[in-house]
N, C-alpha and C. Protein backbone atom coordinates (compact mmCIF):
# COMPACT_ATOMS: atom_id res chain seq x y z
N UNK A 1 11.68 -11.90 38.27
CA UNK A 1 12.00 -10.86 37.31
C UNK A 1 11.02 -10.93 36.14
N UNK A 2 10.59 -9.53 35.58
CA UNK A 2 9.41 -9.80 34.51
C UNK A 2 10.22 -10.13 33.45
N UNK A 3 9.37 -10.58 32.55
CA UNK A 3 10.12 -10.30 31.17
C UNK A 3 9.78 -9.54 30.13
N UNK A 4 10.44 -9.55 29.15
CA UNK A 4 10.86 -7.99 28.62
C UNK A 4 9.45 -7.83 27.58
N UNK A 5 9.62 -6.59 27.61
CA UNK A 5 7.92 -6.61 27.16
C UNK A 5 7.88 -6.63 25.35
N UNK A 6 7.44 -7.31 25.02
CA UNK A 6 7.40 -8.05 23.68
C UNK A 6 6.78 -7.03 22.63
N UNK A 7 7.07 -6.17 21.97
CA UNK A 7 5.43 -5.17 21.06
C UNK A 7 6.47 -5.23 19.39
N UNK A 8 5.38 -4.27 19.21
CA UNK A 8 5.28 -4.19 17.52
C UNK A 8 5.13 -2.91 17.01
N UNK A 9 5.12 -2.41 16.22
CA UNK A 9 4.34 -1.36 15.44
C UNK A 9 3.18 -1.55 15.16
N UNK A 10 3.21 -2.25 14.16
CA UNK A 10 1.98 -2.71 13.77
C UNK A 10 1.05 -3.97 13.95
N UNK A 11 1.67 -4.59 15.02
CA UNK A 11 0.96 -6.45 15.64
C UNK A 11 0.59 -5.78 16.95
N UNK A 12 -0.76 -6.50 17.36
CA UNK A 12 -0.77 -6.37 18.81
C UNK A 12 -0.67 -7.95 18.58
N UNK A 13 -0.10 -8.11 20.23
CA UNK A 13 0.45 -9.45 21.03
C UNK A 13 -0.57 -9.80 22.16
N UNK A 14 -1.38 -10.69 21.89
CA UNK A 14 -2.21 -11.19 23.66
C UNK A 14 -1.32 -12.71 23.58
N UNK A 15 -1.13 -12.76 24.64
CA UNK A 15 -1.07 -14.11 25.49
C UNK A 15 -2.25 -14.50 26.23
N UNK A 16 -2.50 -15.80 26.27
CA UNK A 16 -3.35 -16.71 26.16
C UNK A 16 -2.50 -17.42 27.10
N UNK A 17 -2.54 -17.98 28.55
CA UNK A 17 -2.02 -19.42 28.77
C UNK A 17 -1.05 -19.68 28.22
N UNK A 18 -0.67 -20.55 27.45
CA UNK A 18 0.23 -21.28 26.09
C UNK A 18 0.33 -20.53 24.96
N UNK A 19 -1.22 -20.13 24.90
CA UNK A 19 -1.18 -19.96 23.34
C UNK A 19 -0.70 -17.81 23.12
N UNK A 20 -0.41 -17.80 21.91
CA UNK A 20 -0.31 -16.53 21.92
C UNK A 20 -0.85 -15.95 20.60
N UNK A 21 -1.14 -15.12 20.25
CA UNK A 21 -2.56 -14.26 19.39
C UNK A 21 -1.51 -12.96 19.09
N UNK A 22 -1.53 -13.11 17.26
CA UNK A 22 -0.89 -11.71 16.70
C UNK A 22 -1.98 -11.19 16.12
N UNK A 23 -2.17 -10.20 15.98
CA UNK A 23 -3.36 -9.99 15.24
C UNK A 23 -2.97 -8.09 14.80
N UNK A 24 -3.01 -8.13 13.17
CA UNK A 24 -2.73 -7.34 12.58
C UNK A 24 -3.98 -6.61 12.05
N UNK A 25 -4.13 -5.16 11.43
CA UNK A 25 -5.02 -4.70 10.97
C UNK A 25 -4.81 -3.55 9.49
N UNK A 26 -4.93 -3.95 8.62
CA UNK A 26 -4.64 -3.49 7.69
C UNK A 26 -5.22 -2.13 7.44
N UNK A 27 -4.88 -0.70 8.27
CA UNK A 27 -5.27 0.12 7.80
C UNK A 27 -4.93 1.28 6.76
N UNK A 28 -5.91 1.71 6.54
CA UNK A 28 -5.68 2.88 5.23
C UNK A 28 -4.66 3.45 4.39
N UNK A 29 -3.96 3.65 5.93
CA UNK A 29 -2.74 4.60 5.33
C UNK A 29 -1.63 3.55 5.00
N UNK A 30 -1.57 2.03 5.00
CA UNK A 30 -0.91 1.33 4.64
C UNK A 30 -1.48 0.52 3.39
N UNK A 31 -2.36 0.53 3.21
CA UNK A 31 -3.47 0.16 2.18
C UNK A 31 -3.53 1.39 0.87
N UNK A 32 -3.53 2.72 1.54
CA UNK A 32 -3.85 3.78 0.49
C UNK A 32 -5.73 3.67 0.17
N UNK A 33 -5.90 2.61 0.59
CA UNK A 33 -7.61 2.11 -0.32
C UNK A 33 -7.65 1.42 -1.36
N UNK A 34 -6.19 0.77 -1.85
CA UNK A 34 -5.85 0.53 -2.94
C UNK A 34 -6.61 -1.20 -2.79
N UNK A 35 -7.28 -2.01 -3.26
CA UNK A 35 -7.45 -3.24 -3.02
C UNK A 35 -6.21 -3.91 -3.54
N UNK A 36 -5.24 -3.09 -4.64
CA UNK A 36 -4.17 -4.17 -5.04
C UNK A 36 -3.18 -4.23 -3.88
N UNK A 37 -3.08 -3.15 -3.47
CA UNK A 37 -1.88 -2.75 -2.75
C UNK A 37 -2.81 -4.20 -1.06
N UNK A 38 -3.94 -3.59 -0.97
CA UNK A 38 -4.26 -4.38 0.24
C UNK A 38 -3.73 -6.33 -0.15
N UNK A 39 -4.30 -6.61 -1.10
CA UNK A 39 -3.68 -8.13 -1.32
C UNK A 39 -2.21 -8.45 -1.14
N UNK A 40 -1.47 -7.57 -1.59
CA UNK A 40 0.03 -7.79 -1.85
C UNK A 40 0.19 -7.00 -0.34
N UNK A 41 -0.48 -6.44 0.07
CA UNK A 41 0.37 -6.51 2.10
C UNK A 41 -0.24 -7.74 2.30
N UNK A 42 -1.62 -8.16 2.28
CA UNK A 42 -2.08 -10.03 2.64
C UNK A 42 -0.93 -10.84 2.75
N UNK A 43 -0.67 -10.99 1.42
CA UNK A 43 0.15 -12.09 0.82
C UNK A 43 1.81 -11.87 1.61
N UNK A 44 2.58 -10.70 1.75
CA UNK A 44 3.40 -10.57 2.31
C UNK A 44 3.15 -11.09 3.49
N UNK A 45 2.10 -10.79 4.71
CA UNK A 45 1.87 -11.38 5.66
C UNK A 45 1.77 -12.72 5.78
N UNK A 46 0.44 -13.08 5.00
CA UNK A 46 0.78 -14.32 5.09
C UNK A 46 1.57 -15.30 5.42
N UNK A 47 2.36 -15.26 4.24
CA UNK A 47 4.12 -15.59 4.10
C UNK A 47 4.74 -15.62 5.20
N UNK A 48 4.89 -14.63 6.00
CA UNK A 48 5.50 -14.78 7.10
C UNK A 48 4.97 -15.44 8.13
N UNK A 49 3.74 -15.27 8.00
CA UNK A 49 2.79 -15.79 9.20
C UNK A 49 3.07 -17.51 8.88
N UNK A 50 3.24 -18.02 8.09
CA UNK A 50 3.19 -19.17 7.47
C UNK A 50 4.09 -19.93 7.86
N UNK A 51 5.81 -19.21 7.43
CA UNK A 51 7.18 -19.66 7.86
C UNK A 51 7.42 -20.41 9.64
N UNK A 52 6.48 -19.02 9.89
CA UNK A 52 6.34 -19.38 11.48
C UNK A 52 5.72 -20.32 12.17
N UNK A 53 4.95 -21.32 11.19
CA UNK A 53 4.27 -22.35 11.75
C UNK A 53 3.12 -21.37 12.79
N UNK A 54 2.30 -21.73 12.12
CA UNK A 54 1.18 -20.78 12.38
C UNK A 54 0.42 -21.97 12.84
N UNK A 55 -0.34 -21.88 14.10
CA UNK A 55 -1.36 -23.21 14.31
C UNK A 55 -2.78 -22.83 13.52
N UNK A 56 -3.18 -21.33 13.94
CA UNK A 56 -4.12 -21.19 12.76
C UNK A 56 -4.24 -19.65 12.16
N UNK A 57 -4.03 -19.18 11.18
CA UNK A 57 -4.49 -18.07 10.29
C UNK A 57 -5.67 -17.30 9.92
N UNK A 58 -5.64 -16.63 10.33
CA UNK A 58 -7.45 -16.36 9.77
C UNK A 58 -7.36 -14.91 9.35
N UNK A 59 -7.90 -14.39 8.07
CA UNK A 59 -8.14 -13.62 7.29
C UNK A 59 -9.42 -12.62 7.05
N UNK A 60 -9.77 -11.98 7.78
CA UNK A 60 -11.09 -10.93 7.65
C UNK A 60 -11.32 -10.17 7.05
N UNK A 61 -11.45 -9.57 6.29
CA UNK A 61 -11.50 -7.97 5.81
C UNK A 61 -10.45 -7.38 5.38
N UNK A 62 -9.80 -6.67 6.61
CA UNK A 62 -9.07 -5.96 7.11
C UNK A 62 -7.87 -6.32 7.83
N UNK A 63 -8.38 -7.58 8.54
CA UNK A 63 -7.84 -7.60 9.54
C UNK A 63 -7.10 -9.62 9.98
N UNK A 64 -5.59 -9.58 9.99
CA UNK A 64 -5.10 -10.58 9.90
C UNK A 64 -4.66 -11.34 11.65
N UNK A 65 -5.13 -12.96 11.85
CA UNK A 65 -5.23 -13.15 13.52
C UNK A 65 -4.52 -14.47 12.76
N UNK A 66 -3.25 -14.16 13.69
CA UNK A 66 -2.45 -15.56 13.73
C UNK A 66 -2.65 -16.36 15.04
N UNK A 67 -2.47 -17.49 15.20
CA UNK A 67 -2.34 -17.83 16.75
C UNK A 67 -1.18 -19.14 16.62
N UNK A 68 -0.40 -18.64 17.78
CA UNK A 68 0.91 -19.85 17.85
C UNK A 68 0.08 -20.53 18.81
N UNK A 69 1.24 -21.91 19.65
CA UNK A 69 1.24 -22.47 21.03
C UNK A 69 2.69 -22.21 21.36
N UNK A 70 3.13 -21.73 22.16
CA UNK A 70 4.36 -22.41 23.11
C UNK A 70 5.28 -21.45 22.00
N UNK A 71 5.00 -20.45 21.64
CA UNK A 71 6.41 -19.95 20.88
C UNK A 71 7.56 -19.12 21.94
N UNK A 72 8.09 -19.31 22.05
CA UNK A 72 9.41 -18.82 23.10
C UNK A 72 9.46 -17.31 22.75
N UNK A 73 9.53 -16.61 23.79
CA UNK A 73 9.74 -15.19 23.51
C UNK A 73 10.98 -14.16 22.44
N UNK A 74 12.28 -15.21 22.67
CA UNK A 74 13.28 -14.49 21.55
C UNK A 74 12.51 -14.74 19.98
N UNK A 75 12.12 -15.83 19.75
CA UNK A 75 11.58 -16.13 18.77
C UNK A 75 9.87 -15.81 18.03
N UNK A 76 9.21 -14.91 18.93
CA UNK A 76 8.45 -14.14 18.71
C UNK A 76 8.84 -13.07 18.51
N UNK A 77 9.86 -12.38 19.15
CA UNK A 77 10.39 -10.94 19.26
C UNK A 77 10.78 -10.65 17.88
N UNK A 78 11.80 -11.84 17.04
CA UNK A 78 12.11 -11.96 15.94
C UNK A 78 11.21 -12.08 14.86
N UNK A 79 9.92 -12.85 14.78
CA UNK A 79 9.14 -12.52 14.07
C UNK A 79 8.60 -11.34 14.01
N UNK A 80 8.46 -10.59 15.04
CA UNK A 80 7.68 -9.23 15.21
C UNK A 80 8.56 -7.99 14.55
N UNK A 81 9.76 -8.31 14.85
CA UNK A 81 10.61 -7.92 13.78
C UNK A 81 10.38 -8.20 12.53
N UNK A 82 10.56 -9.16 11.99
CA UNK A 82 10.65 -9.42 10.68
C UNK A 82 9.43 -8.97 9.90
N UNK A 83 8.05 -8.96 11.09
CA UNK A 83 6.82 -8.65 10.41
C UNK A 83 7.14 -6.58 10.16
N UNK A 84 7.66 -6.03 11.32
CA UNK A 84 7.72 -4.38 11.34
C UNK A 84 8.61 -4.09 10.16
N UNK A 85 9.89 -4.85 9.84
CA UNK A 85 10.57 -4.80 8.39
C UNK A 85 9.60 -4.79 7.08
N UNK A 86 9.23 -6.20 7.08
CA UNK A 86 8.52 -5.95 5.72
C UNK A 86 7.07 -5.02 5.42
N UNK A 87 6.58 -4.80 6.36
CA UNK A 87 5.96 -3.40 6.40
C UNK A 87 6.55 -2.38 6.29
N UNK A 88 7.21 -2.26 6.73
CA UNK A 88 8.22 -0.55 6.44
C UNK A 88 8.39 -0.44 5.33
N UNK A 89 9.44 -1.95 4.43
CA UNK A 89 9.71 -2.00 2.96
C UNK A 89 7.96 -1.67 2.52
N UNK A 90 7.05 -2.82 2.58
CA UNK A 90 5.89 -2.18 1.74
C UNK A 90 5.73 -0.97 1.13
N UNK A 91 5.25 -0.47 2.55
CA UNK A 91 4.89 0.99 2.82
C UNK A 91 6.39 2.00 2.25
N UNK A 92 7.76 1.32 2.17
CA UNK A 92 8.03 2.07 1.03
C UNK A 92 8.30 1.93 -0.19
N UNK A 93 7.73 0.95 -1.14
CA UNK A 93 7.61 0.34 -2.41
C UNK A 93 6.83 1.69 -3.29
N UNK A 94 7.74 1.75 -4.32
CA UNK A 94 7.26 2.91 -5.01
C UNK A 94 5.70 2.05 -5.66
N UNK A 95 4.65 3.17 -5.99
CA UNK A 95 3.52 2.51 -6.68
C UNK A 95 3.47 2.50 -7.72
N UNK A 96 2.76 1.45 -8.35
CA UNK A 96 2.87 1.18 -10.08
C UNK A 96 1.63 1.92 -10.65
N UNK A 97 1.43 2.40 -11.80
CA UNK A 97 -0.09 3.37 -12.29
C UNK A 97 -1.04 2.67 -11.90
N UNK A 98 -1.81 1.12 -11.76
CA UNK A 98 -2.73 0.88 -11.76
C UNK A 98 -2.89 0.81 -10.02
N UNK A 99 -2.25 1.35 -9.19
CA UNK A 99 -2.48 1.75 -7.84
C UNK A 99 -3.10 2.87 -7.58
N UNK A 100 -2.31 3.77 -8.17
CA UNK A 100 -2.05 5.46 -8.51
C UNK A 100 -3.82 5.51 -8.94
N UNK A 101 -4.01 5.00 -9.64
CA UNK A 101 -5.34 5.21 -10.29
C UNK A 101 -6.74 4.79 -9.37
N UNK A 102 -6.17 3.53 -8.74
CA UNK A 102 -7.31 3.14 -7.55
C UNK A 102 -7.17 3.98 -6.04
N UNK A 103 -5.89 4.47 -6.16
CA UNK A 103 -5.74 5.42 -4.53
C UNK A 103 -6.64 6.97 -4.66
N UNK A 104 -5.98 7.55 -6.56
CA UNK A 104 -6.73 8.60 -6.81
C UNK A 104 -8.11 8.71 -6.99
N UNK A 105 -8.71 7.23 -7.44
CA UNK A 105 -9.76 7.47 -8.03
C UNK A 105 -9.93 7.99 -9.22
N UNK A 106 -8.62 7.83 -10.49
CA UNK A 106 -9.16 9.04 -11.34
C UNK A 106 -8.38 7.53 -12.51
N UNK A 107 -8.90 8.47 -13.96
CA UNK A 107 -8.89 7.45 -14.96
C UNK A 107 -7.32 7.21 -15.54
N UNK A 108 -7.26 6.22 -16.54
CA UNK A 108 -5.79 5.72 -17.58
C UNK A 108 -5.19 7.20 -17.74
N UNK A 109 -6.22 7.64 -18.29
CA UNK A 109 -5.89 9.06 -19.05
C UNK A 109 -5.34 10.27 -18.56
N UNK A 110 -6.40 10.80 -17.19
CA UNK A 110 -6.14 11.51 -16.18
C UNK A 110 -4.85 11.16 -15.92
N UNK A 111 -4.15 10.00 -15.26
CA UNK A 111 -3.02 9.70 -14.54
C UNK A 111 -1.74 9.93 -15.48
N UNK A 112 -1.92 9.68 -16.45
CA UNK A 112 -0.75 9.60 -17.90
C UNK A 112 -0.71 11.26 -18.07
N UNK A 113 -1.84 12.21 -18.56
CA UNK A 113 -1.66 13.68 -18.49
C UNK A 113 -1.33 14.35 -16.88
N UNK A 114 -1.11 14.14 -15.76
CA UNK A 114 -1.55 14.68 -14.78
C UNK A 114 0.03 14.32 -14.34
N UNK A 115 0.56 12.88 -15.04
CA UNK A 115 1.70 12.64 -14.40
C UNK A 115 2.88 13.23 -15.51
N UNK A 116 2.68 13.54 -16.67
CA UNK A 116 3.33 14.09 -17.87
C UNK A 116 3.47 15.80 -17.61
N UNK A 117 2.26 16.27 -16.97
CA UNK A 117 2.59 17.71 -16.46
C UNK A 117 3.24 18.05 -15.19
N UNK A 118 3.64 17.17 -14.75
CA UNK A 118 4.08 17.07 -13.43
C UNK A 118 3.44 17.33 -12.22
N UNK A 119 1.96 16.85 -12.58
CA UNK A 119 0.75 17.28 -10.94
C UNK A 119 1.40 15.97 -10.19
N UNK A 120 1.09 14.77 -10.78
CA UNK A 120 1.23 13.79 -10.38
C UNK A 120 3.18 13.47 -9.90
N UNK A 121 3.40 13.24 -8.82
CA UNK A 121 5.10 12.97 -8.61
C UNK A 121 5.31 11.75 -8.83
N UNK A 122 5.92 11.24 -9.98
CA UNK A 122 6.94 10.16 -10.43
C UNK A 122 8.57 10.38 -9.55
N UNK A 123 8.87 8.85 -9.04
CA UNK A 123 9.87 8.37 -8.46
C UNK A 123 10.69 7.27 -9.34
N UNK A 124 10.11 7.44 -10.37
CA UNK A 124 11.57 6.19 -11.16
C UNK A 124 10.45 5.91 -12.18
N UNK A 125 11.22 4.76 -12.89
CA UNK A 125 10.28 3.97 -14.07
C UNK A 125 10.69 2.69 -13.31
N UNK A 126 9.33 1.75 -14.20
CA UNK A 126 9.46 0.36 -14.15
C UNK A 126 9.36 -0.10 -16.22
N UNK A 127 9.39 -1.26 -15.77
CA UNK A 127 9.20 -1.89 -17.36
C UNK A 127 8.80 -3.61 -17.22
N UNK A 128 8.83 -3.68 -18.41
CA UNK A 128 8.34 -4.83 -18.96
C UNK A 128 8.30 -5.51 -20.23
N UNK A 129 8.73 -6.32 -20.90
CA UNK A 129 8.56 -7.03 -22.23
C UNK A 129 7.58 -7.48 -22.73
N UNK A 130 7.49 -7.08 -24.25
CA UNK A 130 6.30 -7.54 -24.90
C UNK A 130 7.10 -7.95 -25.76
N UNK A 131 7.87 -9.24 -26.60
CA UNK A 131 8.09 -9.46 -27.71
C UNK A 131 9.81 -9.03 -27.54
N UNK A 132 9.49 -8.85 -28.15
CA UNK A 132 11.08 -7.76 -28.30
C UNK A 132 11.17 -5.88 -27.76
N UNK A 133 10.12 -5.64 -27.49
CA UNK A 133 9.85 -4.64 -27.13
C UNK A 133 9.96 -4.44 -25.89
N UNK A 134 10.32 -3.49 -25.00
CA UNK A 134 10.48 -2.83 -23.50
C UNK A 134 9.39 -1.92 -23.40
N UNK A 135 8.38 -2.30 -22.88
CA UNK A 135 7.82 -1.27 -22.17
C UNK A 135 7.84 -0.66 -20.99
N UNK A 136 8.14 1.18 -21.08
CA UNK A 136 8.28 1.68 -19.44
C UNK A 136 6.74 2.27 -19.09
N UNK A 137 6.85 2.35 -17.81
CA UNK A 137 5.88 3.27 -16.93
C UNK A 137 6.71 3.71 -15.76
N UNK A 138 6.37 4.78 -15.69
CA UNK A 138 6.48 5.85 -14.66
C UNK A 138 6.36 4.89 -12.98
N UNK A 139 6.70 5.15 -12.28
CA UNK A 139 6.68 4.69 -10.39
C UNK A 139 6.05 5.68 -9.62
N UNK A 140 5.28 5.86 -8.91
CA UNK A 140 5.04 6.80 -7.67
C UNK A 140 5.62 6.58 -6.33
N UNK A 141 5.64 8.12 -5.42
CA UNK A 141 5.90 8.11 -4.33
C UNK A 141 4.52 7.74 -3.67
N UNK A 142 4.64 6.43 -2.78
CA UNK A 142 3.71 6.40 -1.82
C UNK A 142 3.04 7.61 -1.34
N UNK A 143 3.75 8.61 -0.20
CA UNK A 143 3.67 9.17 0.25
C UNK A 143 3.15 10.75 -0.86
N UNK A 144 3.66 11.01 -1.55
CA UNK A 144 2.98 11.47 -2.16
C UNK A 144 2.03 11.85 -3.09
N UNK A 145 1.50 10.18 -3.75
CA UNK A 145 0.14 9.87 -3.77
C UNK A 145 -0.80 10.09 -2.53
N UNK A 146 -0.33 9.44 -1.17
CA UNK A 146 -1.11 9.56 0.21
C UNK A 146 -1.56 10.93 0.00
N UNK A 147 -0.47 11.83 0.04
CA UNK A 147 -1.10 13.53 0.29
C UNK A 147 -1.96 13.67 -1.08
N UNK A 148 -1.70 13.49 -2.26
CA UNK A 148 -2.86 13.65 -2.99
C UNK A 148 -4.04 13.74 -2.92
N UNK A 149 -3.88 11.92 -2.55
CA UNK A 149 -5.50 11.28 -2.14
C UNK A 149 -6.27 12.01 -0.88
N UNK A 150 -5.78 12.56 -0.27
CA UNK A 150 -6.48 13.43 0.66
C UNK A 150 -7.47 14.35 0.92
N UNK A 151 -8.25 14.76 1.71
CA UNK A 151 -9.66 14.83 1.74
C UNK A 151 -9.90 16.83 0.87
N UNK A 152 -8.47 16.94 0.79
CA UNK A 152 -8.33 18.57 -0.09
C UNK A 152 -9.28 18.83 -1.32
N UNK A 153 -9.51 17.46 -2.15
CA UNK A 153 -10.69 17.30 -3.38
C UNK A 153 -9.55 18.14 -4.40
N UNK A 154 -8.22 17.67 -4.36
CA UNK A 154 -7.14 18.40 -5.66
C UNK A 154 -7.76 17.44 -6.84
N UNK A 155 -8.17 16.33 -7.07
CA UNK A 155 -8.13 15.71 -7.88
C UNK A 155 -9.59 16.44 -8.85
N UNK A 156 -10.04 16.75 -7.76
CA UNK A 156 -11.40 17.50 -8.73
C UNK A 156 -11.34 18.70 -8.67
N UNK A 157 -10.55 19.69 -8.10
CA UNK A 157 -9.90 21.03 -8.48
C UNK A 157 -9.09 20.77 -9.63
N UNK A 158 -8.25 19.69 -10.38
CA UNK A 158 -7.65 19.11 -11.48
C UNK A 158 -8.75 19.11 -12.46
N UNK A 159 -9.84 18.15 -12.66
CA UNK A 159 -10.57 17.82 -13.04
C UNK A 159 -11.27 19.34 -13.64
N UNK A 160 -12.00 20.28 -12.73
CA UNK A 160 -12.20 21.40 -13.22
C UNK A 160 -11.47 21.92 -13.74
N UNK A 161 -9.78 22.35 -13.41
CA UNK A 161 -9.15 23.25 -14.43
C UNK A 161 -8.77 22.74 -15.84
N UNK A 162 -8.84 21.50 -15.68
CA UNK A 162 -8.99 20.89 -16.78
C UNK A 162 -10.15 20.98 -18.27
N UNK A 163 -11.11 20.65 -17.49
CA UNK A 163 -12.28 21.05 -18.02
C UNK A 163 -12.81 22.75 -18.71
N UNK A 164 -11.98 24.08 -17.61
CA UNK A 164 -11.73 25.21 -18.16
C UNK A 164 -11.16 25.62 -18.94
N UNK A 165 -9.77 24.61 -19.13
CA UNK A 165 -8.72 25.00 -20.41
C UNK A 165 -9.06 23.98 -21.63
N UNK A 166 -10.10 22.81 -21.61
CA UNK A 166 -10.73 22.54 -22.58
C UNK A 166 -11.88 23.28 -23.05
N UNK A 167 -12.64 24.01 -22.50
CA UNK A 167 -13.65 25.05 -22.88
C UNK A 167 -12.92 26.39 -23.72
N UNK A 168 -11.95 26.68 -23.29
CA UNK A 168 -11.19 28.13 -23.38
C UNK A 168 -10.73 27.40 -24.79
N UNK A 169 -10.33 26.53 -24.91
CA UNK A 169 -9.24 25.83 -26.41
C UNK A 169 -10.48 25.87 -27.26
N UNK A 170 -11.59 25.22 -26.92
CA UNK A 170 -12.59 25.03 -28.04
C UNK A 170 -12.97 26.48 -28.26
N UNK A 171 -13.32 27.21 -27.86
CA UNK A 171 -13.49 28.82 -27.91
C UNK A 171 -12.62 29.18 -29.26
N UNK A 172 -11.33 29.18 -28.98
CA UNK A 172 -10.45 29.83 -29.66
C UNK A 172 -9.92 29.37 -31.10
N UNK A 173 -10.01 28.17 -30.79
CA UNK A 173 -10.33 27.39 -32.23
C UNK A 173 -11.49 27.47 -33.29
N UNK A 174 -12.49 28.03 -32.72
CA UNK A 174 -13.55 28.52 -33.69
C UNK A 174 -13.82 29.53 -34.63
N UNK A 175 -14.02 29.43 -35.68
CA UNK A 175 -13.44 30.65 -36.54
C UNK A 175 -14.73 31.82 -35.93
């Protein structure tokens, strides 16, 4: 009788003899392009890859290669799980501005006006303490940063109308 066929979403699985080979690839649309966002999926991986008694880890680019010996199939199945969970959560972790800004490509400023007029879609606030003080910022939708960032060039159709209703203001302000 075979046995049951082992997969992932996002791991491919080779068997080796004994040994067995996960090997993940960190692409785009889970990344955004963001290098922060890419470390903090690393590090999540990692982590798991780690728990599991990993014989060896190795880290490329892009692209993450675990290798067990002798791991029993329920107990791979379960990691492969646990790895398709915390990807899903990732990938739905609202984004913080200094993401927003590396996915868009666009500046402090841009993102604060763009997200105050409502171009930009906010999903909640976050915060933080300084002293006695609370500071908030705004959260993004993944997903609708993703469609932003997209190859449409809105951010520089922004950029120009921007630039038109600063020309038109200085105009009118002139005696």
């Amino acid at each position: 009788m075979a046995s049951p066929r082992i997969g992932s979403r996002y791991v491919s699985v080779q068997r080796h003899d004994r040994d067995v080979v996960l090997t993940l690839e960190l692409t785009h649309d889970l990344t955004l392009g963001s290098p922060r966002r890419k470390r903090k999926a690393l590090g999540i991986l990692k982590r798991l890859l780690r728990k599991a008694c990993t014989d060896s880890l190795l880290c490329s680019g892009r692209t993450i290669t675990a290798s067990f010996q002798e791991i029993p199939g329920m107990d791979l199945r379960r990691l492969l799980l646990r790895i398709d969970a915390a990807i899903d959560g990732f990938r739905a972790e609202k984004l913080h501005p200094k993401e927003v800004e590396e996915v868009l490509g666009i500046t402090a400023l841009e993102r604060i006006r763009w997200t105050k007029d409502g171009r930009i879609p906010q999903s909640g606030t976050g915060s933080f303490g300084v002293g006695q003080r609370s500071i908030r910022f705004p959260l993004h939708p993944g997903d609708g940063i993703a469609a932003l960032a997209g190859p449409a060039g809105i951010v520089e159709e922004w950029r120009a109308i921007d630039a038109n209703m600063r020309s038109h203001m200085s105009v009118k302000t002139e005696p």
